[in-house]
C-alpha atoms as a PDB file:
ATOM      1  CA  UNK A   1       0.000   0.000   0.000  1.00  0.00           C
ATOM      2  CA  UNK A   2       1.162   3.769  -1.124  1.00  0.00           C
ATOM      3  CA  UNK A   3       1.025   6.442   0.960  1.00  0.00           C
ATOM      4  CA  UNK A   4      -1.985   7.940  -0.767  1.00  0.00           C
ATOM      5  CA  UNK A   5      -4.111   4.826  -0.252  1.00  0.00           C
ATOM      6  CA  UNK A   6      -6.901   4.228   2.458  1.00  0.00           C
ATOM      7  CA  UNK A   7      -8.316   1.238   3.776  1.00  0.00           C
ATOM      8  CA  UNK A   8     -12.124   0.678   3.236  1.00  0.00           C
ATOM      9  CA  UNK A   9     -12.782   0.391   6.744  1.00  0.00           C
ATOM     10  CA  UNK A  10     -10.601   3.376   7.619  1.00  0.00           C
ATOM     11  CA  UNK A  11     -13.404   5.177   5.345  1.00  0.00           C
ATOM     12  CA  UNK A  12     -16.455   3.765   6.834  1.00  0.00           C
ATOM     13  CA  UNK A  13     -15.004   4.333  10.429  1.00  0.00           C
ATOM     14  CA  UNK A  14     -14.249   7.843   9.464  1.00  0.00           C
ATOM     15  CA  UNK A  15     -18.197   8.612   8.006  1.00  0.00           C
ATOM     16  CA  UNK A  16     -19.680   6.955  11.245  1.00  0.00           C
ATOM     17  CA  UNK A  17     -17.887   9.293  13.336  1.00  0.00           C
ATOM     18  CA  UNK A  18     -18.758  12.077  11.417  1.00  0.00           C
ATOM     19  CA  UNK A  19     -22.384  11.322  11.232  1.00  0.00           C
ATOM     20  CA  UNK A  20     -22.408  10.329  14.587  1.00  0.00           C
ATOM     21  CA  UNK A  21     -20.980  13.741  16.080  1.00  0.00           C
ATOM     22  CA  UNK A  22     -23.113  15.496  13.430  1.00  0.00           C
ATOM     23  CA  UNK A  23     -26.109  13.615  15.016  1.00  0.00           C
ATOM     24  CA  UNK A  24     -25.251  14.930  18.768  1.00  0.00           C
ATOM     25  CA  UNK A  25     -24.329  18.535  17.603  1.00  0.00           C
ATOM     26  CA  UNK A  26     -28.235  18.411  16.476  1.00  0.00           C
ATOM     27  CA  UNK A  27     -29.817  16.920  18.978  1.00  0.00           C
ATOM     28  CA  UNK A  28     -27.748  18.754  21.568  1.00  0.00           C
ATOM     29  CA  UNK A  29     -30.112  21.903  19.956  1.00  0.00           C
ATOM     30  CA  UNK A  30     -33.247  20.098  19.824  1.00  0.00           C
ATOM     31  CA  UNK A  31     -33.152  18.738  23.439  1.00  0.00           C
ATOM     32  CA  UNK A  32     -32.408  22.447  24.419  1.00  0.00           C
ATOM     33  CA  UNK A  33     -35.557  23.731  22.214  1.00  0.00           C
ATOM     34  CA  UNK A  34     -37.575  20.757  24.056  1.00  0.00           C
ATOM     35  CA  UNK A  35     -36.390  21.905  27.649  1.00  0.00           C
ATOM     36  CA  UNK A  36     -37.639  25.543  27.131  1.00  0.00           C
ATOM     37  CA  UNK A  37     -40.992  24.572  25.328  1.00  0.00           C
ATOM     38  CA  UNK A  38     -41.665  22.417  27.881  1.00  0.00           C
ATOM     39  CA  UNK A  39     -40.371  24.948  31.042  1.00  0.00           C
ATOM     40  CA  UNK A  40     -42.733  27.582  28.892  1.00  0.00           C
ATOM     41  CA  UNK A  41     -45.481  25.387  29.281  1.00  0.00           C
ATOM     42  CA  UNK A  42     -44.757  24.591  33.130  1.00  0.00           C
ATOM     43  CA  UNK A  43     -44.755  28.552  33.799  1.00  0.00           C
ATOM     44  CA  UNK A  44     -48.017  28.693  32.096  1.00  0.00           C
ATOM     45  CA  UNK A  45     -49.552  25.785  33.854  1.00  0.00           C
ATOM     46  CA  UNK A  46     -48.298  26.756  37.800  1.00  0.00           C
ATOM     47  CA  UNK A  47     -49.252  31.040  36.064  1.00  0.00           C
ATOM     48  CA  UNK A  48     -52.991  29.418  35.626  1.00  0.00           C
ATOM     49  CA  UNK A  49     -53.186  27.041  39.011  1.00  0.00           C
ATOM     50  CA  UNK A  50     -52.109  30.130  40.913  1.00  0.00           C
ATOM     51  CA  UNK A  51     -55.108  32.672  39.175  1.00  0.00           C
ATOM     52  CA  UNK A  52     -57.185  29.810  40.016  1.00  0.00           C
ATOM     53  CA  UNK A  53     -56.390  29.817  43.453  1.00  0.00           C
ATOM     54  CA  UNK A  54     -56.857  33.717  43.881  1.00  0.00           C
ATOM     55  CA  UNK A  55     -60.082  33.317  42.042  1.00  0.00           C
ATOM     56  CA  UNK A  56     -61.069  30.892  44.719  1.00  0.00           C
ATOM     57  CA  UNK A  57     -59.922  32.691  47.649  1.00  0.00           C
ATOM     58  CA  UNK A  58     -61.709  35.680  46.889  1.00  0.00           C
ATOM     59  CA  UNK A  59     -64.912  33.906  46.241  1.00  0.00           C
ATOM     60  CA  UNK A  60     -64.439  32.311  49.340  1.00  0.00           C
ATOM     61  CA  UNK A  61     -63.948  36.017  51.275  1.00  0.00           C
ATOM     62  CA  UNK A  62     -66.679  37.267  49.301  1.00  0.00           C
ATOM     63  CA  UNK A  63     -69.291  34.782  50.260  1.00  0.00           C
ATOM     64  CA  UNK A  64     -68.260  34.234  53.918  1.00  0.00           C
ATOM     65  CA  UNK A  65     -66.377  37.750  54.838  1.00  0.00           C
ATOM     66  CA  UNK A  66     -67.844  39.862  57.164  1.00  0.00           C
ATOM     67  CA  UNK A  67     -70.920  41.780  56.392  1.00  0.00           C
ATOM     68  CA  UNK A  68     -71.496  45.149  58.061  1.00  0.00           C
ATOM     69  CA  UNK A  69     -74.500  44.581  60.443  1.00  0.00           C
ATOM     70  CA  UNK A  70     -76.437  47.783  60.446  1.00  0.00           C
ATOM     71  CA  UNK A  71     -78.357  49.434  63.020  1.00  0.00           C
ATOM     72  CA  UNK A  72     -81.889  48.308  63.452  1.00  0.00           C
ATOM     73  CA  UNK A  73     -83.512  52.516  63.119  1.00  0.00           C
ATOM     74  CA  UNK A  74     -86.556  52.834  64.568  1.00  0.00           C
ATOM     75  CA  UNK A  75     -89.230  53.290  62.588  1.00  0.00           C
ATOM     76  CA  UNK A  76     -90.891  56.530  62.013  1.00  0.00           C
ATOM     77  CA  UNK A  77     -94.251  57.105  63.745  1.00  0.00           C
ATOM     78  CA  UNK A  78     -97.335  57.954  61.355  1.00  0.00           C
ATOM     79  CA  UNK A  79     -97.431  61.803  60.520  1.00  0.00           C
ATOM     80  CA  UNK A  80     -93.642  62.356  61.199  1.00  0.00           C
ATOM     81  CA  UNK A  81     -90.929  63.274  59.175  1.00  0.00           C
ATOM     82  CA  UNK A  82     -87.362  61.457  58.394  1.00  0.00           C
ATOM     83  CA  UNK A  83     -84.370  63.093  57.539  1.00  0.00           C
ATOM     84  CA  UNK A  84     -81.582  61.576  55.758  1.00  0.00           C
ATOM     85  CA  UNK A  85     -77.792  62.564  55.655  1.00  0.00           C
ATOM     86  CA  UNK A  86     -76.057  61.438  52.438  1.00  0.00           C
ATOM     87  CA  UNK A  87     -72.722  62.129  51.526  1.00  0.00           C
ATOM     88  CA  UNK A  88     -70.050  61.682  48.921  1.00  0.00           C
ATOM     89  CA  UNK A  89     -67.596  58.873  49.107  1.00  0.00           C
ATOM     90  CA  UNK A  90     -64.678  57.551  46.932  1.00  0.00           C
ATOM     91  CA  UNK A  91     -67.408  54.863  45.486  1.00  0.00           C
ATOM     92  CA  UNK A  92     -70.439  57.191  45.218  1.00  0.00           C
ATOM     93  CA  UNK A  93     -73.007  58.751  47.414  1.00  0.00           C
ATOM     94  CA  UNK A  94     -74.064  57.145  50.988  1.00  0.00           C
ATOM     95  CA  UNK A  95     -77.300  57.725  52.750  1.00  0.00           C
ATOM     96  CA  UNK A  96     -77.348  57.330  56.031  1.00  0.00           C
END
C-alpha cells in the first residue's frame, strides 16, 4: 500500500464518526428547544393554578367575609318626618 491509499474500513469508520458527532451537535439543539418549550409550558400551567387559586380565595372572602351589620332605626311614627344625611364617598353617594 502507497502512501496515498486508504483502507475501506478506515473510510467507513471515518463517516460513522462524522455522522455520529453530526447527530449529537443536532440533537444537543433540539433537546435544548424541548427543555424551554416544555419549562414555557410549566410557567403557564403553575401562572394558571395560581389565578385559580386567587379566584377561589376571593370567592371564598366574598361569600363568607364579614358583612357590616347595620343598626336596626326605629321606625318613624305615622305623621312624622325622616331626615336623611347622604354624603359623597370615593365609590359614590351614601345615605345614612
Amino acid at each position: 500500500m502507497t502512501a496515498n491509499q486508504t483502507h475501506a474500513g478506515d473510510d467507513i469508520a471515518a463517516a460513522l464518526a462524522n455522522g455520529m458527532r453530526a447527530f449529537f451537535a443536532g440533537s444537543g439543539k433540539v433537546f435544548l428547544a424541548i427543555m424551554i418549550v416544555l419549562a414555557a409550558g410549566l410557567l403557564a400551567v403553575a401562572t394558571a393554578i395560581a389565578g385559580l387559586f386567587l379566584a377561589t380565595a376571593a370567592i371564598v372572602i366574598r361569600l363568607t367575609g364579614a358583612r357590616r351589620h347595620r343598626r336596626a332605626s326605629t321606625s318613624p311614627q305615622s305623621g312624622e318626618t325622616v331626615t336623611l344625611e347622604a354624603h359623597r364617598t370615593a365609590h359614590g353617594w351614601t345615605v345614612e
